[in-house]
N, C-alpha and C. Protein backbone atom coordinates (compact mmCIF):
# COMPACT_ATOMS: atom_id res chain seq x y z
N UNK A 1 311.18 84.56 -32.27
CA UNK A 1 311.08 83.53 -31.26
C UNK A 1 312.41 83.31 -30.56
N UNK A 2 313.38 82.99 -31.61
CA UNK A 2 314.94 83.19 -30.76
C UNK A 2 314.94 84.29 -29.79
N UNK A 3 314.72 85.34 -30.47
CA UNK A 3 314.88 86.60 -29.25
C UNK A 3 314.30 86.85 -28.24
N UNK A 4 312.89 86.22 -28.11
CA UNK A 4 312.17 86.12 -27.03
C UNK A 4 313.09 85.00 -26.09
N UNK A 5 313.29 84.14 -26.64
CA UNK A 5 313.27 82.67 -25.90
C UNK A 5 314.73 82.99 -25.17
N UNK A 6 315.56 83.70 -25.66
CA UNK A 6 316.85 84.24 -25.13
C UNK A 6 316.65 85.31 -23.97
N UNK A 7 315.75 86.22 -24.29
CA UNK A 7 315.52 87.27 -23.62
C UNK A 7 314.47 86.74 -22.20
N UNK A 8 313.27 86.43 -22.37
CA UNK A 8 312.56 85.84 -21.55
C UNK A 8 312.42 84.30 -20.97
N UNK A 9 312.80 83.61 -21.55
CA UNK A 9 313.21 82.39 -21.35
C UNK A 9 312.31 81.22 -21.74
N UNK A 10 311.25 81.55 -22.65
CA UNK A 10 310.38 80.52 -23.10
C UNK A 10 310.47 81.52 -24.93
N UNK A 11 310.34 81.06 -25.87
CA UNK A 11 309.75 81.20 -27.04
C UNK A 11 308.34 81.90 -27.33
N UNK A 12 307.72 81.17 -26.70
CA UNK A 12 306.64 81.90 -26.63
C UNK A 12 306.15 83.26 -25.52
N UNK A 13 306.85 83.21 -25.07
CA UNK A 13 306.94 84.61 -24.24
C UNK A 13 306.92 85.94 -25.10
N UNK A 14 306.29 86.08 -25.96
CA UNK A 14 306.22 87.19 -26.69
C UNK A 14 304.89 88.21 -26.34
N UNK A 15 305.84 89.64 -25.81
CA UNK A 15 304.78 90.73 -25.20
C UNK A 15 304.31 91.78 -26.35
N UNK A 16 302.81 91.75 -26.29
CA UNK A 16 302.55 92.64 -27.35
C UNK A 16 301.48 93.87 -26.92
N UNK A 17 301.69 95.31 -27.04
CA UNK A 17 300.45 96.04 -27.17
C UNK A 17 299.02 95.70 -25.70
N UNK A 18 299.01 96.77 -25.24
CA UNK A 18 297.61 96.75 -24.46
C UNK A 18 297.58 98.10 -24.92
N UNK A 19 296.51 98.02 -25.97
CA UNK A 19 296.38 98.85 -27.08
C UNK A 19 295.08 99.61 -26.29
N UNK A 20 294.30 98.89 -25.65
CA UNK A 20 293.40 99.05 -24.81
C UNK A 20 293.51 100.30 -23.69
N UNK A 21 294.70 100.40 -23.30
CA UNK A 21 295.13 101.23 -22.52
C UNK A 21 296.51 101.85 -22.98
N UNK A 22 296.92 102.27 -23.96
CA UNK A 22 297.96 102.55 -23.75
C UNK A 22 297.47 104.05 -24.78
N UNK A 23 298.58 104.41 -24.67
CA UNK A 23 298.42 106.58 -24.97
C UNK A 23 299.58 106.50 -26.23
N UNK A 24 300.04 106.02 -26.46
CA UNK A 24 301.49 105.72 -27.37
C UNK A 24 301.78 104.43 -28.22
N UNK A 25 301.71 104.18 -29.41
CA UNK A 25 302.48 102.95 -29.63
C UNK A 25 303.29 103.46 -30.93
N UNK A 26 304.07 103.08 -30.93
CA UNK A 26 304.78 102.79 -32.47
C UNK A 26 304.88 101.58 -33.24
N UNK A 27 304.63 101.46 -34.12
CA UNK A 27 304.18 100.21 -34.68
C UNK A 27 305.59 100.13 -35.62
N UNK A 28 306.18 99.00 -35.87
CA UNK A 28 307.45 98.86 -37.03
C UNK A 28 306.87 97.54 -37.70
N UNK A 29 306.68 98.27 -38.99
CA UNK A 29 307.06 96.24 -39.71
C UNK A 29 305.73 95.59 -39.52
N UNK A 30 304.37 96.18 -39.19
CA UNK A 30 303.44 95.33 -38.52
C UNK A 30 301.98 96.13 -39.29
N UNK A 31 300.96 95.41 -39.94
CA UNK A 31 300.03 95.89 -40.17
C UNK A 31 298.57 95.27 -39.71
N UNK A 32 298.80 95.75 -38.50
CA UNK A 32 297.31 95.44 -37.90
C UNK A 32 295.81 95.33 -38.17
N UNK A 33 295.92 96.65 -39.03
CA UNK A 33 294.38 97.14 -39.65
C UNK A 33 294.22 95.83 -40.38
N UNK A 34 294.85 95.34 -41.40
CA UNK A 34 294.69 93.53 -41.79
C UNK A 34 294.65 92.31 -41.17
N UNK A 35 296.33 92.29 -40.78
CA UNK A 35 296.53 90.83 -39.83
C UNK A 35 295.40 90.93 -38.74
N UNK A 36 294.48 91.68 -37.88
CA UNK A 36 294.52 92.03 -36.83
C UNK A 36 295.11 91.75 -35.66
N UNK A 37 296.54 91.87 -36.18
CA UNK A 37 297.58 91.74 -35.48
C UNK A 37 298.66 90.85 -35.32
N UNK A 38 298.10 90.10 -36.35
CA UNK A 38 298.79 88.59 -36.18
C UNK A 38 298.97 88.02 -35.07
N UNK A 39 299.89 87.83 -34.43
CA UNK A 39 300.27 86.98 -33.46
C UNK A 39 299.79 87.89 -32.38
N UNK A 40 299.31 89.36 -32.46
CA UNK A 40 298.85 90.37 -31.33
C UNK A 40 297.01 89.25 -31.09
N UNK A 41 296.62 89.53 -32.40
CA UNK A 41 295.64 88.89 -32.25
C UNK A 41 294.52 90.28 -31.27
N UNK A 42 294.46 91.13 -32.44
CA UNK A 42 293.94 92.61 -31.63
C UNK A 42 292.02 92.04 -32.28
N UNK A 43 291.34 91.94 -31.84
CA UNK A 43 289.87 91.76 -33.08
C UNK A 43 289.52 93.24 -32.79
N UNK A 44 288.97 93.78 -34.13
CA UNK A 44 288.74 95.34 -34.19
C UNK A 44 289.80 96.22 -33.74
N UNK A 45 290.75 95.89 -34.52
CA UNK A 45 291.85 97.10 -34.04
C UNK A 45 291.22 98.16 -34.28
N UNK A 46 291.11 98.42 -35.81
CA UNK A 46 290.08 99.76 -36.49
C UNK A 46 289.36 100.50 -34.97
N UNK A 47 288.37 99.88 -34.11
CA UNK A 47 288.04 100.08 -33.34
C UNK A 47 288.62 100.56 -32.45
N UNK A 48 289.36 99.79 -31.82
CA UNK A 48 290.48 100.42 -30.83
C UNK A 48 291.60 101.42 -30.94
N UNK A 49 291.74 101.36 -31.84
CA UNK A 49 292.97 102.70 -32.80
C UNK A 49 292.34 103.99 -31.83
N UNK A 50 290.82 103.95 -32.75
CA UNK A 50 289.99 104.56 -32.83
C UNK A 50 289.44 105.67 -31.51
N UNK A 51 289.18 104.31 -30.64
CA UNK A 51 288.74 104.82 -28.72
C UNK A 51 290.31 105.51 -28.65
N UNK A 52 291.46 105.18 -29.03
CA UNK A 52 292.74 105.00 -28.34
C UNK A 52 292.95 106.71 -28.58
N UNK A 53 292.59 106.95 -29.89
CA UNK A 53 293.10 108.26 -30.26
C UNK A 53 292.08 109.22 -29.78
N UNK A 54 290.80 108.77 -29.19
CA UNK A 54 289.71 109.82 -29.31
C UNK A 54 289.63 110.23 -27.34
N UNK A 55 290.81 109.12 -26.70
CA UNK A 55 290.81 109.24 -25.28
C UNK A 55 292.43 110.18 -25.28
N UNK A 56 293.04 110.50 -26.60
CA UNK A 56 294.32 111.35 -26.84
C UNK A 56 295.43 110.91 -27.06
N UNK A 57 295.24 109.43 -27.34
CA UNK A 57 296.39 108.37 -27.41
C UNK A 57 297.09 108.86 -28.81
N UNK A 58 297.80 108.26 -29.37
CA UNK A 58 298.78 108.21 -30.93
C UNK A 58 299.31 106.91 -31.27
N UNK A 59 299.37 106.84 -32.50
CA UNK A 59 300.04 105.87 -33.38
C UNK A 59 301.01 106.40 -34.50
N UNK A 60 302.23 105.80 -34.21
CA UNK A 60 303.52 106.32 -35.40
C UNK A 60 303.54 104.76 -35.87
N UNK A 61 303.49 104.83 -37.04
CA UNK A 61 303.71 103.82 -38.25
C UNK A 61 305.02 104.07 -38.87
N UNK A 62 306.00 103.24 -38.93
CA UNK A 62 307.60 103.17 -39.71
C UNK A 62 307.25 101.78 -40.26
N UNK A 63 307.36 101.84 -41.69
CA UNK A 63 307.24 101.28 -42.88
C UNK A 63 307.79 101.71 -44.27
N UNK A 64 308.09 100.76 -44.75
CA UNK A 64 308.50 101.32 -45.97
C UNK A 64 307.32 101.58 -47.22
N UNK A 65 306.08 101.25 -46.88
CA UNK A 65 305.04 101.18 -47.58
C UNK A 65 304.10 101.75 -47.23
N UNK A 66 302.87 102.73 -47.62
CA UNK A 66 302.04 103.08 -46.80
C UNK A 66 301.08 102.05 -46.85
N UNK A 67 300.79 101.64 -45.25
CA UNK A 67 299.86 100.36 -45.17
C UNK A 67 298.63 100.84 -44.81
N UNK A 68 297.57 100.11 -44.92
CA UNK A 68 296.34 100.54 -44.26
C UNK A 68 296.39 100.92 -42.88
N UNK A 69 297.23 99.99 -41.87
CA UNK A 69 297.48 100.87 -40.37
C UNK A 69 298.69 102.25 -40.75
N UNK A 70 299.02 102.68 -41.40
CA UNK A 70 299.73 103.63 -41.87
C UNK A 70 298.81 105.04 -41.96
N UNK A 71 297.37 104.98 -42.91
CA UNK A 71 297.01 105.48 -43.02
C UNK A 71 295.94 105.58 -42.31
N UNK A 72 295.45 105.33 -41.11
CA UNK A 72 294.73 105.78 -40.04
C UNK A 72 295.66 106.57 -38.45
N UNK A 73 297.24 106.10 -38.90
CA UNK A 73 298.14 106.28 -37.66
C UNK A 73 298.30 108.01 -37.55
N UNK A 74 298.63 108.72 -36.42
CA UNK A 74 298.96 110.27 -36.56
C UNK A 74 300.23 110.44 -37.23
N UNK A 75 301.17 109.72 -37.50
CA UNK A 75 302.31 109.99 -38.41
C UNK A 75 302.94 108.54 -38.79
N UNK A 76 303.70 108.76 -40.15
CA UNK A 76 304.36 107.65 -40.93
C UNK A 76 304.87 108.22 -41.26
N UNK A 77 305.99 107.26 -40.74
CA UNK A 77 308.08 107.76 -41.53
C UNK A 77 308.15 106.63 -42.39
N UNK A 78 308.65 106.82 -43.24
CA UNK A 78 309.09 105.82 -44.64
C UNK A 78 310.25 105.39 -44.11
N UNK A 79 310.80 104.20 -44.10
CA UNK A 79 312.03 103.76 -43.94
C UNK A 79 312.40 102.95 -45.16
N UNK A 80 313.77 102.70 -45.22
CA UNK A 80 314.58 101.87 -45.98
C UNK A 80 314.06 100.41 -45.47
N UNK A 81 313.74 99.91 -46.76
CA UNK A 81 313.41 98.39 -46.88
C UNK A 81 314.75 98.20 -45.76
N UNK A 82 314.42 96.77 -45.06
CA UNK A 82 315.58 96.48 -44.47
C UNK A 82 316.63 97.29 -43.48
N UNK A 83 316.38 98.22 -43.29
CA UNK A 83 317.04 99.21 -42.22
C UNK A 83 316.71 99.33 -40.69
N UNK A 84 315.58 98.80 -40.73
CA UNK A 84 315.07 98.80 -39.25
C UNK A 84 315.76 98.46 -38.50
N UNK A 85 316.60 97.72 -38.22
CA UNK A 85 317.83 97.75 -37.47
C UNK A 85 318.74 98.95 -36.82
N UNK A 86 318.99 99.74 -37.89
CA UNK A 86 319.53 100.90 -38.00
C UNK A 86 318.61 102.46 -37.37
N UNK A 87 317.63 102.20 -37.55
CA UNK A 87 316.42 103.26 -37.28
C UNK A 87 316.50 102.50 -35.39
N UNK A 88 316.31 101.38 -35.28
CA UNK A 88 316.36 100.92 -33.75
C UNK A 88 317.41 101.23 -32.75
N UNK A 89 318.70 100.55 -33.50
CA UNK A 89 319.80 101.15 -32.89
C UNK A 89 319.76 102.66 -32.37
N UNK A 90 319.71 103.52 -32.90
CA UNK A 90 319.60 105.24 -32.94
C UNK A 90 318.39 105.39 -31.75
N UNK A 91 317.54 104.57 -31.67
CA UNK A 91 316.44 104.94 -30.52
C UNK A 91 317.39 104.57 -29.74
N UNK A 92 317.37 103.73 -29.19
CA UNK A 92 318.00 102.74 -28.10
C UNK A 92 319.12 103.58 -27.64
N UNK A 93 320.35 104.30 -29.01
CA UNK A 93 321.75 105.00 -28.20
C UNK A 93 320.72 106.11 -27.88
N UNK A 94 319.73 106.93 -28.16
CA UNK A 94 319.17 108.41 -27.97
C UNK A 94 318.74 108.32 -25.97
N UNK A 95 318.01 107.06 -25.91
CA UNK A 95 317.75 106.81 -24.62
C UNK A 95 318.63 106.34 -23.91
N UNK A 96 319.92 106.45 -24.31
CA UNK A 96 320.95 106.03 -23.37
C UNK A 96 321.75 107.83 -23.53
N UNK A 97 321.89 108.41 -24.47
CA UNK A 97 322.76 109.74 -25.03
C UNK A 97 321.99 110.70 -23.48
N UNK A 98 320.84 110.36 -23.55
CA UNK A 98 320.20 111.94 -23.31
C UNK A 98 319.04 111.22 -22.37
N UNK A 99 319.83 110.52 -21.07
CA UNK A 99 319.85 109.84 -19.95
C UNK A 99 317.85 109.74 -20.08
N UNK A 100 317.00 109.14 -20.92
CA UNK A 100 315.53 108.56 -20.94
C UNK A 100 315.58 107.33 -20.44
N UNK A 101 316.56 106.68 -19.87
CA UNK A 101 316.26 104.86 -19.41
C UNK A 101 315.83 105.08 -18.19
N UNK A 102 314.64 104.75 -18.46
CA UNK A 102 313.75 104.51 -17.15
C UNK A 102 313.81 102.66 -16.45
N UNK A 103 314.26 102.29 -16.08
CA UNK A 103 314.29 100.67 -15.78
C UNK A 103 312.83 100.57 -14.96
N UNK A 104 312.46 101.36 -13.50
CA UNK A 104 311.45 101.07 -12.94
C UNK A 104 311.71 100.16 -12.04
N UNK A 105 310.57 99.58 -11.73
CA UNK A 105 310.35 98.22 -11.38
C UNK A 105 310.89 96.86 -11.87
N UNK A 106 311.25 97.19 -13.07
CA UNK A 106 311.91 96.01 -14.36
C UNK A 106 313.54 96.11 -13.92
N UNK A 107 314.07 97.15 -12.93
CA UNK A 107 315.85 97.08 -12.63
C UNK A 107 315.84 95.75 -12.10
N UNK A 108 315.40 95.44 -11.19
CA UNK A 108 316.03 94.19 -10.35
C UNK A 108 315.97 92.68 -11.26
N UNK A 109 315.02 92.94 -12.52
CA UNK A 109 315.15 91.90 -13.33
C UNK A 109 316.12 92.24 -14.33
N UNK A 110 316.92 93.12 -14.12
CA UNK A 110 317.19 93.51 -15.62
C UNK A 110 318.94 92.98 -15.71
N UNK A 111 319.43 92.45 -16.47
CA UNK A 111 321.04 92.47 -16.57
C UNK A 111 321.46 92.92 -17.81
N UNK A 112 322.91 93.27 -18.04
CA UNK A 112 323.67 93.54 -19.28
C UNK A 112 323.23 95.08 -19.44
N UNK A 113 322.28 95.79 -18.88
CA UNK A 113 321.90 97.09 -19.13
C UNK A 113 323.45 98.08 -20.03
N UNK A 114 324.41 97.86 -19.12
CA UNK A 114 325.84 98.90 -19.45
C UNK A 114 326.69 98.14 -20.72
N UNK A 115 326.10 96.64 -20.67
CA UNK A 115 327.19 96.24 -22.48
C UNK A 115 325.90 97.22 -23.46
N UNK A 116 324.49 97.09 -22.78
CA UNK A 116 324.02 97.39 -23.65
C UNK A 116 324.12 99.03 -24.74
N UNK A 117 324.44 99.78 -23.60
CA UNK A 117 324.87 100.91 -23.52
C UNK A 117 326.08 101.38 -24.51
N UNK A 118 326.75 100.25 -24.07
CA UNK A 118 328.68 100.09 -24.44
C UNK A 118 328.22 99.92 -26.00
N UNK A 119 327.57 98.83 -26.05
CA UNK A 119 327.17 98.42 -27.73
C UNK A 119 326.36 99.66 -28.71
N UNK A 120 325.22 99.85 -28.07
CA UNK A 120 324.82 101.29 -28.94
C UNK A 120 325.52 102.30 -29.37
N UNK A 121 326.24 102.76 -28.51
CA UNK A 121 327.83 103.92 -28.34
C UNK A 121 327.57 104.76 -29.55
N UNK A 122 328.28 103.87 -30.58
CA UNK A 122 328.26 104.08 -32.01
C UNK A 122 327.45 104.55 -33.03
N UNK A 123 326.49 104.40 -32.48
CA UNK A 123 324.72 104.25 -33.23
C UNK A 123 324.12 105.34 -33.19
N UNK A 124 324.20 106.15 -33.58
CA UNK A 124 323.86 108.11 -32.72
C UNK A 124 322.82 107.93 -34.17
N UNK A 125 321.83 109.05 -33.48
CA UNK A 125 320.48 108.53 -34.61
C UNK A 125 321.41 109.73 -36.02
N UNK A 126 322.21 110.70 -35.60
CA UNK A 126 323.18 111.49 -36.92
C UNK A 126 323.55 110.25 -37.33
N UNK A 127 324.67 109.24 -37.19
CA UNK A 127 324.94 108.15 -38.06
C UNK A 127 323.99 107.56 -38.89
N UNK A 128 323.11 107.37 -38.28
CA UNK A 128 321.78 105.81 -38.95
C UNK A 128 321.21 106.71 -39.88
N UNK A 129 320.57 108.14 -39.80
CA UNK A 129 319.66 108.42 -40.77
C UNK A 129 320.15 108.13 -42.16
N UNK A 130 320.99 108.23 -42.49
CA UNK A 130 321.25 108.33 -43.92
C UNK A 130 321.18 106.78 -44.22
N UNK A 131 321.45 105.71 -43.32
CA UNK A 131 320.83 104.49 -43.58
C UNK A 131 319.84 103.82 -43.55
N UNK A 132 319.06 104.45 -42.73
CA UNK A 132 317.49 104.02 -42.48
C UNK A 132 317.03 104.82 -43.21
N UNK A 133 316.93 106.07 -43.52
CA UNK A 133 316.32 107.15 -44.18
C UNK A 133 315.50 107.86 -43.41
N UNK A 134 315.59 107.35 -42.06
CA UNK A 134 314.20 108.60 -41.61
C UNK A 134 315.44 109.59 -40.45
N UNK A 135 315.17 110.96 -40.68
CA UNK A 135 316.09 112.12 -39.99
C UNK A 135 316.20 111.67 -38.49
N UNK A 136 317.29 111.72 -37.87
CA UNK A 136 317.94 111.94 -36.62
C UNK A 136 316.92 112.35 -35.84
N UNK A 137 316.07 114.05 -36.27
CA UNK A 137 315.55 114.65 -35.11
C UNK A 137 314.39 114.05 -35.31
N UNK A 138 313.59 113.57 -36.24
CA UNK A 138 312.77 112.20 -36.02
C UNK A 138 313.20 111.02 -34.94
N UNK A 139 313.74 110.31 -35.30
CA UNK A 139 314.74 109.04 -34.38
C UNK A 139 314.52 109.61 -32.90
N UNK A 140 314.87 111.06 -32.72
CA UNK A 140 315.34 111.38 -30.88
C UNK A 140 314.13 111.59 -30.67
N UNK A 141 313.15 112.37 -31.43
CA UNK A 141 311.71 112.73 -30.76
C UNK A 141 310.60 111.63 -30.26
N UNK A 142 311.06 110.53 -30.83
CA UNK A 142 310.25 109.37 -30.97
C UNK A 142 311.07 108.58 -29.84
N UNK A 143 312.06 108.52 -29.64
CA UNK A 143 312.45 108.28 -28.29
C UNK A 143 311.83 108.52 -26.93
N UNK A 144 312.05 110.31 -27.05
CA UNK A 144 311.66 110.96 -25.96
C UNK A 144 310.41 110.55 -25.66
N UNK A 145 309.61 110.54 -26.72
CA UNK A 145 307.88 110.14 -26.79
C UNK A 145 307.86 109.34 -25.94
N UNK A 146 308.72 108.06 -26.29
CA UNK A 146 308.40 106.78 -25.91
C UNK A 146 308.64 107.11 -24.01
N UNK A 147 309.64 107.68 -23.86
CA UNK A 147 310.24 107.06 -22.36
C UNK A 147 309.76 108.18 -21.66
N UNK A 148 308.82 109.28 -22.22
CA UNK A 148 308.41 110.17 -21.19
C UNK A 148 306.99 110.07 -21.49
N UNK A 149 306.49 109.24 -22.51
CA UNK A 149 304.76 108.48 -22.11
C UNK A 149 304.76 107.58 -21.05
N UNK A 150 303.89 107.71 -20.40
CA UNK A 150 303.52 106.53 -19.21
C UNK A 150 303.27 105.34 -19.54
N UNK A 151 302.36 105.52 -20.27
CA UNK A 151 301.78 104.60 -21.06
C UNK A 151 302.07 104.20 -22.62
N UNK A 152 302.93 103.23 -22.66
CA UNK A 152 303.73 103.50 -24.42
C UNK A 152 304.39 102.02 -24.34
N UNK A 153 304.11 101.56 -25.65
CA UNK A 153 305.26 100.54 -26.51
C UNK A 153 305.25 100.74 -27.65
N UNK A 154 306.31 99.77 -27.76
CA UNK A 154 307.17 99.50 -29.65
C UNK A 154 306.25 97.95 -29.63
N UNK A 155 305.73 97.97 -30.98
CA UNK A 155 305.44 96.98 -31.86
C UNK A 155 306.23 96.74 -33.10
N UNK A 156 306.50 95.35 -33.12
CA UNK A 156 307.35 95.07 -34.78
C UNK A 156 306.61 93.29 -34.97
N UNK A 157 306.38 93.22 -36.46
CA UNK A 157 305.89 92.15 -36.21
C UNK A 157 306.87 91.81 -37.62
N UNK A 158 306.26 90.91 -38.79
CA UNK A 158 307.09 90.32 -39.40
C UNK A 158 307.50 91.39 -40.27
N UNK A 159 307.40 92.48 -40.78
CA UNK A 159 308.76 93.55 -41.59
C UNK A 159 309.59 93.22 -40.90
N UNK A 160 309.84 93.19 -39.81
CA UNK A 160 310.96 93.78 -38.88
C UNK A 160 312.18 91.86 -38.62
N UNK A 161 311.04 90.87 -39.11
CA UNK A 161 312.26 90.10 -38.46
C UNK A 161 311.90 89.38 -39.84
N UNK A 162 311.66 89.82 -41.22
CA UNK A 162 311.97 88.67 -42.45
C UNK A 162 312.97 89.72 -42.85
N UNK A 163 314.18 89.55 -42.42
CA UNK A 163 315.15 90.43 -42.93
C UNK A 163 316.70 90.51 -42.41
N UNK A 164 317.74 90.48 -42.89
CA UNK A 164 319.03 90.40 -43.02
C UNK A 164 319.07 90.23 -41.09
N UNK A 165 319.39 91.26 -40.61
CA UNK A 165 319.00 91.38 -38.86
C UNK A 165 317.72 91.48 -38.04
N UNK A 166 316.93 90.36 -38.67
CA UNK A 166 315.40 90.46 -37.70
C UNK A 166 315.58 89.68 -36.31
N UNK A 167 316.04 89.23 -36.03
CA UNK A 167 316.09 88.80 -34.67
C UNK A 167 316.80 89.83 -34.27
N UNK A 168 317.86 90.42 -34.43
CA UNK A 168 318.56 91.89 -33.82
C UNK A 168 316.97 92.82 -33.25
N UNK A 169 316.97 93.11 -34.37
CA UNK A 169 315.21 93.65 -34.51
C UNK A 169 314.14 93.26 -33.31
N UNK A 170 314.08 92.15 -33.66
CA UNK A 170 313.14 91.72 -32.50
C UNK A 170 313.44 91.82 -31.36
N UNK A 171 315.12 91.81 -31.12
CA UNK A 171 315.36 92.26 -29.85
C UNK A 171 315.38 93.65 -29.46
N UNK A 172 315.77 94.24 -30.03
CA UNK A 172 315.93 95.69 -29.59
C UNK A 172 314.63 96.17 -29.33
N UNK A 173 313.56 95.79 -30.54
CA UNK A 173 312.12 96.55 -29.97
C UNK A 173 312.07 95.93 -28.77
N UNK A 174 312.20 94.63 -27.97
CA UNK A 174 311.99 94.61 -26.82
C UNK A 174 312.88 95.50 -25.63
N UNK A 175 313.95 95.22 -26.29
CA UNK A 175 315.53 96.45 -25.52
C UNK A 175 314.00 97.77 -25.19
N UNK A 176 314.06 98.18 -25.87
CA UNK A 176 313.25 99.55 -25.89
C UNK A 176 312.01 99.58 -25.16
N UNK A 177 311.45 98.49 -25.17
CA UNK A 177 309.94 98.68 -23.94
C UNK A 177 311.00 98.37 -22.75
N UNK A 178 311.90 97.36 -22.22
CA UNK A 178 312.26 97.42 -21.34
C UNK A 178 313.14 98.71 -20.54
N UNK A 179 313.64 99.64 -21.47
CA UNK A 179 314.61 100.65 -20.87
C UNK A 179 313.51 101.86 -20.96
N UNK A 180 312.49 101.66 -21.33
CA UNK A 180 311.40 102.95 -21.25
C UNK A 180 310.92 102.38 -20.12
N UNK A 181 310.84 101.44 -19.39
CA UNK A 181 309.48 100.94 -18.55
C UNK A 181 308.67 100.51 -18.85
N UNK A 182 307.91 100.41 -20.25
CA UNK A 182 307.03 99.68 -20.72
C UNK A 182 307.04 98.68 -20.87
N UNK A 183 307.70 97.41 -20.42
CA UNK A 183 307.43 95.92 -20.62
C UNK A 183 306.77 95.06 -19.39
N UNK A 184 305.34 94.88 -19.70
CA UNK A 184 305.06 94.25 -18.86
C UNK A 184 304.46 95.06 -17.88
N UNK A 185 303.77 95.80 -18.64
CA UNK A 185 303.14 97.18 -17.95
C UNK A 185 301.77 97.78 -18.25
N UNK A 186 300.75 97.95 -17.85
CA UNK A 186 299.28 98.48 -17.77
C UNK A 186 299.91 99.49 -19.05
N UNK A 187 298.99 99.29 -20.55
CA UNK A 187 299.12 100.11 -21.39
C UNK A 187 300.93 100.16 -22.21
N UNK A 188 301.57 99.37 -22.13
CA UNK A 188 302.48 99.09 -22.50
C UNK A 188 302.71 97.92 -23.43
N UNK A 189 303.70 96.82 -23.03
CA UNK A 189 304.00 95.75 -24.03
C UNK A 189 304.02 94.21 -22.82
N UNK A 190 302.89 94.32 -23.34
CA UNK A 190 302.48 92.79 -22.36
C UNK A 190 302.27 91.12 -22.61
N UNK A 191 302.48 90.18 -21.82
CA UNK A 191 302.74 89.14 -22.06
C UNK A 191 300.80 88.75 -22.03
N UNK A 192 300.59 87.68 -23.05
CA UNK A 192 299.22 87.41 -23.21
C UNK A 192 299.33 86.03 -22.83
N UNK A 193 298.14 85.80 -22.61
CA UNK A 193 297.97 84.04 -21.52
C UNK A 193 297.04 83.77 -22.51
């Protein structure tokens, strides 16, 4: 909620999944097939997974557990309890390393783009793996995925922010729909009324 309310300017401004349309998601920290979605509030995800993958869509699950949305997703990377931070960072410098920031339509709203840049620097997905645990050429491929799908977001729900840096967390998965183009976008990561 901090990170929303900083980032978008209300608290409740939190964009989630148009799962409905979208060809891509990565899910962090979030088990849908149960919560149905929690705060996504998906009814029949099972269902929609389902249309999503059978129209050619995908689901990557990063968890440290295999969850029930784990085991319907096309791939699951195991991460380090608590690392998601570290696994995020490494996306975020990969789409800045190996020029994927798409802004779009979202530039003229967008500020801080180059601290953001300045700040990742450090974060090369070679550094993080050995802290997150999931490999580098994992980290960059899942990048590329993201910012050269049309249609694609990052999901993180509570793994991702009951933990040492979850508001970091919560921000960066948004960092990441916004520098792919996906925030606030047909099949992307959208604000719900």
């Amino acid at each position: 909620m901090l990170s929303v309310g900083l980032m978008f300017g209300s608290w409740l401004s939190v964009p989630v999944p148009d799962i409905e349309r979208s060809d891509f998601l990565l899910i962090i920290g979030a088990n849908p097939m149960v919560s149905n979605g929690s705060l996504w509030t998906v009814p029949d995800f099972r269902g929609k997974a389902k249309a999503m993958r059978e129209r050619g869509g995908k689901i990557v699950v990063i968890d440290p557990r295999k969850t029930e949305t784990a085991e319907v997703a096309d791939a699951h990377h195991f991460i380090r309890p608590g690392a998601d931070v570290f696994f995020l960072l490494g996306l975020v410098h990969t789409l800045f390393d190996e020029n994927l920031v798409r802004l779009g339509r979202l530039a003229e709203h967008t500020a801080g783009v180059d601290e953001v840049a300045a700040a990742v620097h450090e974060f090369a997905p070679e550094s993080m793996a050995e802290r997150c645990g999931i490999p580098a050429a994992v980290v960059r491929e899942l990048a590329r995925t993201l910012a050269q799908t049309e249609r694609a977001a990052v999901y993180g729900r509570i793994g991702t922010c009951t933990q040492e840096y979850g508001s970091l967390c919560s921000w960066l998965i948004d960092v990441v729909n916004v520098l792919t183009g996906h925030l606030d976008q047909e099949g992307g990561a959208m604000f719900p009324k």
